[in-house]
PDB file of N, CA and C in Angstrom:
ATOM      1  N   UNK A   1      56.831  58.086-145.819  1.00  0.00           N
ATOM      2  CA  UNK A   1      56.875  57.277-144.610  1.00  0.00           C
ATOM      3  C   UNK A   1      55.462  57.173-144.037  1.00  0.00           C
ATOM      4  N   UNK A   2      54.750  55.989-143.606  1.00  0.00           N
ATOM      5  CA  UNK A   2      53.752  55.869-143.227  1.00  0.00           C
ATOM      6  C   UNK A   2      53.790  56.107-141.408  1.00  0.00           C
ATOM      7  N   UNK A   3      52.420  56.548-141.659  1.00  0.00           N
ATOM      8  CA  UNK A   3      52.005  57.139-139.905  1.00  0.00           C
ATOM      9  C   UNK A   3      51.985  55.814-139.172  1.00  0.00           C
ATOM     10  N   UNK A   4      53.156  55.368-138.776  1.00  0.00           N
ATOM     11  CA  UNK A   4      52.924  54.080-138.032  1.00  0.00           C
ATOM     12  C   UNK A   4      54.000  53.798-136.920  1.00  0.00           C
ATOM     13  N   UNK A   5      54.123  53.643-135.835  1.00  0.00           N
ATOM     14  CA  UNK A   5      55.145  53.858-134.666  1.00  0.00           C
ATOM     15  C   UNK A   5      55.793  52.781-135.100  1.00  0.00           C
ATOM     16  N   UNK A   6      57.314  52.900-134.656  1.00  0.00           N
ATOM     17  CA  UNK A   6      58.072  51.858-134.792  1.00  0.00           C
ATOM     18  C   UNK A   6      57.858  51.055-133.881  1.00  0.00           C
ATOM     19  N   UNK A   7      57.573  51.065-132.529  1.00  0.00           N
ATOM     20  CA  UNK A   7      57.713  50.047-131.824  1.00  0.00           C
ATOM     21  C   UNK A   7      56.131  49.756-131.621  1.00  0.00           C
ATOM     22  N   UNK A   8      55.290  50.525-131.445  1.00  0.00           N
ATOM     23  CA  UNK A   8      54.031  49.763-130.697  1.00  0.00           C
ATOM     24  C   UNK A   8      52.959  49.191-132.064  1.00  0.00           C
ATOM     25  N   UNK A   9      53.216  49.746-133.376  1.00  0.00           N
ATOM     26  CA  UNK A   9      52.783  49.861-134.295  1.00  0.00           C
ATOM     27  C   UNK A   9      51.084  50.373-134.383  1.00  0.00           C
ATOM     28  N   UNK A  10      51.235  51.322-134.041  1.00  0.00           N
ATOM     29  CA  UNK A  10      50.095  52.318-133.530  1.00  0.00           C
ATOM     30  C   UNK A  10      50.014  53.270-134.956  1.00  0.00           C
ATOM     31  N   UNK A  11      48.541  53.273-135.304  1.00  0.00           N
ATOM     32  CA  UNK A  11      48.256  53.901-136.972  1.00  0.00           C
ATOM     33  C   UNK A  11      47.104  54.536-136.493  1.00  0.00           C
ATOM     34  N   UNK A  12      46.956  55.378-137.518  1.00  0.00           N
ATOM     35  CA  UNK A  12      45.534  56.186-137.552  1.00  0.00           C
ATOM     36  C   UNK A  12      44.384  54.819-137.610  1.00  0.00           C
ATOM     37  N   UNK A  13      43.139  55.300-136.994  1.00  0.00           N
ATOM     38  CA  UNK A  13      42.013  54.368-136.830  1.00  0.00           C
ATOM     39  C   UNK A  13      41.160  55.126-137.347  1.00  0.00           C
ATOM     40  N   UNK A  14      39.763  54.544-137.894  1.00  0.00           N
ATOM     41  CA  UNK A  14      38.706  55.496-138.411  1.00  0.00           C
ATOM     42  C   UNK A  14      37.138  55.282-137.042  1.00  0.00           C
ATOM     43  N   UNK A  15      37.255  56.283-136.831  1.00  0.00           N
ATOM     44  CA  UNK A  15      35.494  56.180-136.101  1.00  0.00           C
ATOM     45  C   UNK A  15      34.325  57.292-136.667  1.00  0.00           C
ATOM     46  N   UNK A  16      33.501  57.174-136.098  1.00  0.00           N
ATOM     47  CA  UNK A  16      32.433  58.289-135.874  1.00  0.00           C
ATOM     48  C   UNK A  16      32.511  59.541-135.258  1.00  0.00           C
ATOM     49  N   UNK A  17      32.166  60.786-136.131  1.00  0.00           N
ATOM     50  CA  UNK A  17      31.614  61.813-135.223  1.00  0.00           C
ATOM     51  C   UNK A  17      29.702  62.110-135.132  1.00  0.00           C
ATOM     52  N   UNK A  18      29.554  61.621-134.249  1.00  0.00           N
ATOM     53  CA  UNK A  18      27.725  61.741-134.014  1.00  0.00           C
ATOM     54  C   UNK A  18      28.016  63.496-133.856  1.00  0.00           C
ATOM     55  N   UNK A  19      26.824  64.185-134.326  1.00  0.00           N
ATOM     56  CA  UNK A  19      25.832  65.282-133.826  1.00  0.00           C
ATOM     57  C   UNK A  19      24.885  64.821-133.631  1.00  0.00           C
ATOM     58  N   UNK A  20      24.282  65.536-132.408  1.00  0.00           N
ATOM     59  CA  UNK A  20      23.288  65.518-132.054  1.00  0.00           C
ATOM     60  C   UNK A  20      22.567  66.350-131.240  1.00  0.00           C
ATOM     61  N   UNK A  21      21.294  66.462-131.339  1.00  0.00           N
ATOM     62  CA  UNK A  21      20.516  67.883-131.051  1.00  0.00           C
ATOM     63  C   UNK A  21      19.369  67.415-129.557  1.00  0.00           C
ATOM     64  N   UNK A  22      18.959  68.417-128.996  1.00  0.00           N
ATOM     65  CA  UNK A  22      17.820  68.184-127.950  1.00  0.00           C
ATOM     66  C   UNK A  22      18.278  68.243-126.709  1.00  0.00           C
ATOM     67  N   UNK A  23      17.389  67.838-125.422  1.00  0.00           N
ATOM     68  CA  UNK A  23      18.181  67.810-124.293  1.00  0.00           C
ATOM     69  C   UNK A  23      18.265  66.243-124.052  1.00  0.00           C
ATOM     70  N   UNK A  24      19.052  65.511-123.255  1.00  0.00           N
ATOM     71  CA  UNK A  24      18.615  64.381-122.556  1.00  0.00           C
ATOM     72  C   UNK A  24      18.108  64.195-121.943  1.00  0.00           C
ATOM     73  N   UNK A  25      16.945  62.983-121.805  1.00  0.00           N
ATOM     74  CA  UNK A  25      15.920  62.229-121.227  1.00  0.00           C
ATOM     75  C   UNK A  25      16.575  62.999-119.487  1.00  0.00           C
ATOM     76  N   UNK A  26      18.088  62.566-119.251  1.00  0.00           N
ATOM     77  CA  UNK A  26      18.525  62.166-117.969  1.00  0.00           C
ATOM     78  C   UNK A  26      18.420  63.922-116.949  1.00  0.00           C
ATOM     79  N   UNK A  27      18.040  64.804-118.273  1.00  0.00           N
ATOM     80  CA  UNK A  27      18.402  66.149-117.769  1.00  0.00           C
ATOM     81  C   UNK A  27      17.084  66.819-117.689  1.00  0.00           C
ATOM     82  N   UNK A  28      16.047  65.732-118.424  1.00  0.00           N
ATOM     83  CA  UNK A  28      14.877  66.532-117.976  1.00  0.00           C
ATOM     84  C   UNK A  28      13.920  66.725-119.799  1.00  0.00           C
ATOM     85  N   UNK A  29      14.697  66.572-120.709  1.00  0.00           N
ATOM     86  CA  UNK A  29      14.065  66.353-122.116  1.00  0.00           C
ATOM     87  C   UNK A  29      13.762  65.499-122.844  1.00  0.00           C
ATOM     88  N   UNK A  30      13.196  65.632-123.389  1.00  0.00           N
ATOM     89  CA  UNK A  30      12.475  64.733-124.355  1.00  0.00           C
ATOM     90  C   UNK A  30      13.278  63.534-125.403  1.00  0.00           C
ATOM     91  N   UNK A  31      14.669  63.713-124.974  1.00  0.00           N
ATOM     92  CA  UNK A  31      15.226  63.038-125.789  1.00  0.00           C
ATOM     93  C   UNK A  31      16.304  63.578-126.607  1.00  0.00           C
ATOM     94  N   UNK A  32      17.701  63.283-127.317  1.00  0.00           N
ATOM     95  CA  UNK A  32      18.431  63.702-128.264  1.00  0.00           C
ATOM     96  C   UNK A  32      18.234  62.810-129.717  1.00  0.00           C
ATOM     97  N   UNK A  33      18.259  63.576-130.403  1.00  0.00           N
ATOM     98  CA  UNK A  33      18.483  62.640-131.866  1.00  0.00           C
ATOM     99  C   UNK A  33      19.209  63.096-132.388  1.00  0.00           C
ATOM    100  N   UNK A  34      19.958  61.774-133.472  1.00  0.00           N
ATOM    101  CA  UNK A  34      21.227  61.904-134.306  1.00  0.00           C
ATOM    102  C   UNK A  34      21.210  63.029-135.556  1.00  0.00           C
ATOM    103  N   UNK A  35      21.239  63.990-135.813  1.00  0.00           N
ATOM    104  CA  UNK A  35      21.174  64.111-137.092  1.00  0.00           C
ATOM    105  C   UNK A  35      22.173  64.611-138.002  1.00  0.00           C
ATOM    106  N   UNK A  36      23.579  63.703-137.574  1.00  0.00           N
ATOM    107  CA  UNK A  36      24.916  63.617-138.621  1.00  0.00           C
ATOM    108  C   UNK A  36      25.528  62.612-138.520  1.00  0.00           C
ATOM    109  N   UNK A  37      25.970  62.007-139.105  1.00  0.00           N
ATOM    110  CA  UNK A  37      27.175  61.390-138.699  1.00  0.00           C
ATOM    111  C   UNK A  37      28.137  60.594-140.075  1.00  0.00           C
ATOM    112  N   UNK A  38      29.430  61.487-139.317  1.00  0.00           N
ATOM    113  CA  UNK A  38      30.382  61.462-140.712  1.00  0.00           C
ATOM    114  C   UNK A  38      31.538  60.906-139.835  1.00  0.00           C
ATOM    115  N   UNK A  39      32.210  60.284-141.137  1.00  0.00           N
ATOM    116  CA  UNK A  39      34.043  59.435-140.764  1.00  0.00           C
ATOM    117  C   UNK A  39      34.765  60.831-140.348  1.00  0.00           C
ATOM    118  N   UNK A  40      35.407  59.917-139.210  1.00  0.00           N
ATOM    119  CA  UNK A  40      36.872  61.097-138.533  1.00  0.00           C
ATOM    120  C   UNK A  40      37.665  59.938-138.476  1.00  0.00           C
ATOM    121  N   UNK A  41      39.048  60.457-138.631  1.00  0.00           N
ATOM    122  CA  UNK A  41      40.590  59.360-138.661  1.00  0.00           C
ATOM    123  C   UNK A  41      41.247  60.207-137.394  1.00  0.00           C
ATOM    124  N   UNK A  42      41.556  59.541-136.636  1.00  0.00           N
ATOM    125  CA  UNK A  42      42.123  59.705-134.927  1.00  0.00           C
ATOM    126  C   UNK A  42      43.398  59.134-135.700  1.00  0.00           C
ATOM    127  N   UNK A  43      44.599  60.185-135.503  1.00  0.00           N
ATOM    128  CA  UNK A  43      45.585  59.971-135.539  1.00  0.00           C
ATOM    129  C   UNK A  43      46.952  59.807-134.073  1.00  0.00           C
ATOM    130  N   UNK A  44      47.634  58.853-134.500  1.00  0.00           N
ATOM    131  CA  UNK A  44      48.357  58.565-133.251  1.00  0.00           C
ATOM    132  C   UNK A  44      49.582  59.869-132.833  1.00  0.00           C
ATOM    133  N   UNK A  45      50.166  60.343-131.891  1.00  0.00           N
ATOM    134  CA  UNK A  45      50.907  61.333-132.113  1.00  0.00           C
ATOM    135  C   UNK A  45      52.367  61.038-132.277  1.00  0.00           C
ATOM    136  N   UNK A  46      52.769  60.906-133.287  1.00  0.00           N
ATOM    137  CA  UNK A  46      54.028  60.486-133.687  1.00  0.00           C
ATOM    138  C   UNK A  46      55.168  61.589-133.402  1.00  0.00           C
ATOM    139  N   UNK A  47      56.571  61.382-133.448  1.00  0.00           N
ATOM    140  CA  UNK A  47      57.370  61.929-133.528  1.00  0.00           C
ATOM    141  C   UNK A  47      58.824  61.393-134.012  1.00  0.00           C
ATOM    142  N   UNK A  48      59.277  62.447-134.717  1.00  0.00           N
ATOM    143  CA  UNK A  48      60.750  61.477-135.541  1.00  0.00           C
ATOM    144  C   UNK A  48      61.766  61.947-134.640  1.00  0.00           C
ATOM    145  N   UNK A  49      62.151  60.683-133.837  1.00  0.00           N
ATOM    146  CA  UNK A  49      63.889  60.746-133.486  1.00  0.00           C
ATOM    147  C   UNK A  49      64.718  59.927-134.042  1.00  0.00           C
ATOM    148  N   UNK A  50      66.030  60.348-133.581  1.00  0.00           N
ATOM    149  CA  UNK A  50      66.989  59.333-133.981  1.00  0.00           C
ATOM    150  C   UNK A  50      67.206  58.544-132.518  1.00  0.00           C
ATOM    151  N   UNK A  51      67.047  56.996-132.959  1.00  0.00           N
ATOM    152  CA  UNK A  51      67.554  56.055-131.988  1.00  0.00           C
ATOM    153  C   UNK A  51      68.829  55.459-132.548  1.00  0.00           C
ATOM    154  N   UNK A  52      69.358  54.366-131.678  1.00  0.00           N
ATOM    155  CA  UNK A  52      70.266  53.701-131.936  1.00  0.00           C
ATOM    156  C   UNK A  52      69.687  52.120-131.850  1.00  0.00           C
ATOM    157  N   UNK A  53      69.342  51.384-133.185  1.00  0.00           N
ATOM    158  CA  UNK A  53      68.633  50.118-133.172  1.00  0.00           C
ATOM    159  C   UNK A  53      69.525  48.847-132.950  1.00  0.00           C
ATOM    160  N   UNK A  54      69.382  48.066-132.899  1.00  0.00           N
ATOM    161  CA  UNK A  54      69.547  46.452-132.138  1.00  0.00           C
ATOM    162  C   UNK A  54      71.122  46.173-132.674  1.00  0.00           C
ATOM    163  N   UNK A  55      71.442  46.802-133.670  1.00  0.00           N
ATOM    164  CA  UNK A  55      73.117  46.431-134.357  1.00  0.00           C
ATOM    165  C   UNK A  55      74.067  47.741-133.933  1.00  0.00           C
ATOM    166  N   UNK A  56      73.399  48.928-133.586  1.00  0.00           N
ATOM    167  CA  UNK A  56      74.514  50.248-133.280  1.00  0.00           C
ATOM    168  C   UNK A  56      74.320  51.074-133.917  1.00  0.00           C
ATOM    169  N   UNK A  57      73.158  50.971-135.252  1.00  0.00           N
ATOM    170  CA  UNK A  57      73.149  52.009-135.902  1.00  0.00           C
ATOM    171  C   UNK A  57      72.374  52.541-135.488  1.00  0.00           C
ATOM    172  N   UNK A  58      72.364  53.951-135.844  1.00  0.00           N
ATOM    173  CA  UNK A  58      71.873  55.189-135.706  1.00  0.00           C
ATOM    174  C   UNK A  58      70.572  55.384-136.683  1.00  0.00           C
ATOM    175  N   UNK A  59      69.437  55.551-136.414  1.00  0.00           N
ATOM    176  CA  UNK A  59      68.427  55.656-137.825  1.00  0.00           C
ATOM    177  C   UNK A  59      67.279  56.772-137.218  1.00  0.00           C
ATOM    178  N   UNK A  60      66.547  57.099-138.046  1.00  0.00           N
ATOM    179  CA  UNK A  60      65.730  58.245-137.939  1.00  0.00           C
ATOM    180  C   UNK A  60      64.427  57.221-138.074  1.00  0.00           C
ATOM    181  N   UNK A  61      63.570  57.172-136.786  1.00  0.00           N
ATOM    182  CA  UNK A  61      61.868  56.321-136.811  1.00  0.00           C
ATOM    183  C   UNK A  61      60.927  57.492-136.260  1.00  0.00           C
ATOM    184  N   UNK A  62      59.918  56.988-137.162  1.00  0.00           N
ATOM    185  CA  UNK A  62      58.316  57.489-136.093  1.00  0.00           C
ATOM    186  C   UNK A  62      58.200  56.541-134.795  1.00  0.00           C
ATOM    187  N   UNK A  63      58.142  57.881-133.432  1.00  0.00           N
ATOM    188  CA  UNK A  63      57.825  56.962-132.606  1.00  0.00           C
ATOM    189  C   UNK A  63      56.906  57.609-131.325  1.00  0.00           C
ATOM    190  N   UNK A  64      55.605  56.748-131.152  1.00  0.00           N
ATOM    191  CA  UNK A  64      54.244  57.672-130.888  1.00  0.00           C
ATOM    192  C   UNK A  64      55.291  58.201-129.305  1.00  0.00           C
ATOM    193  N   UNK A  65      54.459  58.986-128.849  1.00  0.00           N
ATOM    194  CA  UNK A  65      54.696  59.776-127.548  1.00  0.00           C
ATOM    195  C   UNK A  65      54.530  58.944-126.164  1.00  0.00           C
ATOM    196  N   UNK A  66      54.157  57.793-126.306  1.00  0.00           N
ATOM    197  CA  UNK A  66      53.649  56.769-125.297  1.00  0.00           C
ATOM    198  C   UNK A  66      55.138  56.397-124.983  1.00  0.00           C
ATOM    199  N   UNK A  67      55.634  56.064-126.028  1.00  0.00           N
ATOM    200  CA  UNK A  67      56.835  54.944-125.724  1.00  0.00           C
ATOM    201  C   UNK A  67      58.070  56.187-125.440  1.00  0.00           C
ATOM    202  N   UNK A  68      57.781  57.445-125.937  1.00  0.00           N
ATOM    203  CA  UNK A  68      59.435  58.458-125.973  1.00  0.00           C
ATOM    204  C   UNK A  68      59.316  58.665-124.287  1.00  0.00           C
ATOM    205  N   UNK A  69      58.237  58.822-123.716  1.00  0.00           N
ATOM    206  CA  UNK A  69      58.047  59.282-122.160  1.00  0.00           C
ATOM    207  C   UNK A  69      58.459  57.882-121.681  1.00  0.00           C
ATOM    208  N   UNK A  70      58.037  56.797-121.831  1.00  0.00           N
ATOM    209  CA  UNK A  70      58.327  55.070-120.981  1.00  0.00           C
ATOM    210  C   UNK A  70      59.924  54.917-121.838  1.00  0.00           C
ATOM    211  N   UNK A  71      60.646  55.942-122.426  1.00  0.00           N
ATOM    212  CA  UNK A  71      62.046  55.882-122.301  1.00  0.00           C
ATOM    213  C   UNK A  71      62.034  53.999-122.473  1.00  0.00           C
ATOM    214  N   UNK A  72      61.388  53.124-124.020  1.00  0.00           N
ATOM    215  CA  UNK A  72      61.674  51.911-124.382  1.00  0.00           C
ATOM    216  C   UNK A  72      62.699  51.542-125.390  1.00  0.00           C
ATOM    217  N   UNK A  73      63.936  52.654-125.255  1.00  0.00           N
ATOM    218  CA  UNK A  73      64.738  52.776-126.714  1.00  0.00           C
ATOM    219  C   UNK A  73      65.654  53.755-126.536  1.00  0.00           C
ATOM    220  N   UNK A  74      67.171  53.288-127.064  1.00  0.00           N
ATOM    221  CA  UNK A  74      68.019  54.262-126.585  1.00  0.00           C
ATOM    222  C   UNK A  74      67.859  55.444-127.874  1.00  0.00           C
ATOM    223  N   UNK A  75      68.205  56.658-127.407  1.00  0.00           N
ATOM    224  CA  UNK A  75      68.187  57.348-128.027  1.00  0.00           C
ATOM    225  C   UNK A  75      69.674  58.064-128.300  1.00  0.00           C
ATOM    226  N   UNK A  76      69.604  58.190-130.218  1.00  0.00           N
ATOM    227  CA  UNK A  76      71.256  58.449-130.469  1.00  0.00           C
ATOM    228  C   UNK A  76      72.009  59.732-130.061  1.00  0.00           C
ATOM    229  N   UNK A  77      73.182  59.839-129.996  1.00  0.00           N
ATOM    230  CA  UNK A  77      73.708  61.142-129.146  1.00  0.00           C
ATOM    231  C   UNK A  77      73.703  62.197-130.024  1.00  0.00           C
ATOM    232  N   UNK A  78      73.728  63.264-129.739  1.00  0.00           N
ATOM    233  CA  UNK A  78      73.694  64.437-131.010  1.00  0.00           C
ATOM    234  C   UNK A  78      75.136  64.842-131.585  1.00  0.00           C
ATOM    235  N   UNK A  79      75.037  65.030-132.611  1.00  0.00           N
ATOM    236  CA  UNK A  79      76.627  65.403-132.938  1.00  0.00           C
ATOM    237  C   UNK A  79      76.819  66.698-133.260  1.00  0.00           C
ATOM    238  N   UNK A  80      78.179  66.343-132.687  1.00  0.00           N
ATOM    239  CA  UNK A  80      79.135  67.936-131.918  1.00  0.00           C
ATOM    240  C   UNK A  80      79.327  68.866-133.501  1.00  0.00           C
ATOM    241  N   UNK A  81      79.194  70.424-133.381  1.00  0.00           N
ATOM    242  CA  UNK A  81      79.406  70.529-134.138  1.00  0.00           C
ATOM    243  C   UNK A  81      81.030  71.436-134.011  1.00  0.00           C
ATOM    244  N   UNK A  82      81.484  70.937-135.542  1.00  0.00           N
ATOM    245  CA  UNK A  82      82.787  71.577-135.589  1.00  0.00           C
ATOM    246  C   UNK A  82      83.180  72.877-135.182  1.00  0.00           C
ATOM    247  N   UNK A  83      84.109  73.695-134.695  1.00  0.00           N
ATOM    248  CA  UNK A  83      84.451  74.587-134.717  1.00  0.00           C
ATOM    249  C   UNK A  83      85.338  75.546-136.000  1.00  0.00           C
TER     250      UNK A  83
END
Protein backbone atom coordinates (compact mmCIF):
# COMPACT_ATOMS: atom_id res chain seq x y z
CA UNK A 1 0.00 0.00 0.00
CA UNK A 2 1.43 3.28 -0.91
CA UNK A 3 2.09 6.22 1.67
CA UNK A 4 -0.68 8.28 0.32
CA UNK A 5 -3.90 9.64 2.33
CA UNK A 6 -7.09 8.70 1.08
CA UNK A 7 -8.72 11.79 1.15
CA UNK A 8 -6.26 14.77 0.94
CA UNK A 9 -3.79 12.75 -1.14
CA UNK A 10 -0.86 13.85 0.87
CA UNK A 11 2.66 11.70 0.00
CA UNK A 12 6.07 11.89 1.13
CA UNK A 13 7.92 15.06 -0.54
CA UNK A 14 11.72 15.28 -1.01
CA UNK A 15 13.73 18.50 0.30
CA UNK A 16 17.03 19.54 1.67
CA UNK A 17 18.93 19.12 4.79
CA UNK A 18 21.61 22.18 4.77
CA UNK A 19 24.57 22.01 7.48
CA UNK A 20 26.06 24.63 8.23
CA UNK A 21 28.93 25.99 10.28
CA UNK A 22 30.06 29.66 11.78
CA UNK A 23 28.17 32.32 13.52
CA UNK A 24 25.70 34.68 11.72
CA UNK A 25 26.49 37.98 10.24
CA UNK A 26 23.05 38.98 12.38
CA UNK A 27 24.74 37.67 15.75
CA UNK A 28 27.87 39.31 15.39
CA UNK A 29 30.08 36.75 12.85
CA UNK A 30 31.58 36.59 10.04
CA UNK A 31 29.18 34.66 8.31
CA UNK A 32 27.80 30.81 8.02
CA UNK A 33 28.72 28.52 5.19
CA UNK A 34 27.12 25.48 3.70
CA UNK A 35 29.18 22.60 3.99
CA UNK A 36 26.50 19.59 3.35
CA UNK A 37 23.75 19.15 1.84
CA UNK A 38 21.94 15.86 1.31
CA UNK A 39 18.11 14.59 0.20
CA UNK A 40 15.61 14.05 3.24
CA UNK A 41 11.89 12.57 2.34
CA UNK A 42 9.32 14.37 4.91
CA UNK A 43 6.83 11.91 5.35
CA UNK A 44 3.08 12.62 5.88
CA UNK A 45 1.70 10.99 9.19
CA UNK A 46 -0.60 8.44 8.14
CA UNK A 47 -2.79 6.16 9.95
CA UNK A 48 -4.96 2.98 9.02
CA UNK A 49 -8.64 3.06 10.04
CA UNK A 50 -11.58 1.53 9.11
CA UNK A 51 -14.20 3.95 7.59
CA UNK A 52 -17.43 3.40 6.12
CA UNK A 53 -17.11 4.76 2.23
CA UNK A 54 -19.80 6.43 -0.07
CA UNK A 55 -21.86 2.83 -0.73
CA UNK A 56 -21.83 1.39 3.23
CA UNK A 57 -18.95 -0.48 3.03
CA UNK A 58 -16.65 -0.85 5.55
CA UNK A 59 -12.80 -0.70 4.22
CA UNK A 60 -9.46 -0.30 5.86
CA UNK A 61 -7.54 3.40 4.27
CA UNK A 62 -4.42 5.44 5.05
CA UNK A 63 -5.61 8.50 6.44
CA UNK A 64 -3.05 11.47 7.38
CA UNK A 65 -3.84 12.89 11.01
CA UNK A 66 -5.12 16.29 9.59
CA UNK A 67 -8.33 14.92 8.37
CA UNK A 68 -8.89 11.96 11.54
CA UNK A 69 -8.90 15.23 14.07
CA UNK A 70 -11.36 17.57 11.30
CA UNK A 71 -13.55 14.23 11.84
CA UNK A 72 -14.09 14.42 7.38
CA UNK A 73 -15.33 10.67 7.31
CA UNK A 74 -17.44 8.39 9.13
CA UNK A 75 -15.73 6.05 10.91
CA UNK A 76 -16.82 2.12 10.98
CA UNK A 77 -18.22 0.72 14.31
CA UNK A 78 -16.10 -1.92 16.01
CA UNK A 79 -17.35 -5.33 16.22
CA UNK A 80 -18.74 -6.93 19.27
CA UNK A 81 -17.00 -9.72 20.23
CA UNK A 82 -18.77 -13.06 20.85
CA UNK A 83 -19.21 -14.48 24.07
Amino acid sequence: MAQVCYYSGKKPHVGNRVVRRGKAKREGGIGQNVTGITKRRVKPNLQRIRIVDENGVVRRVRVCARYIKAGKFMKAARARKSA
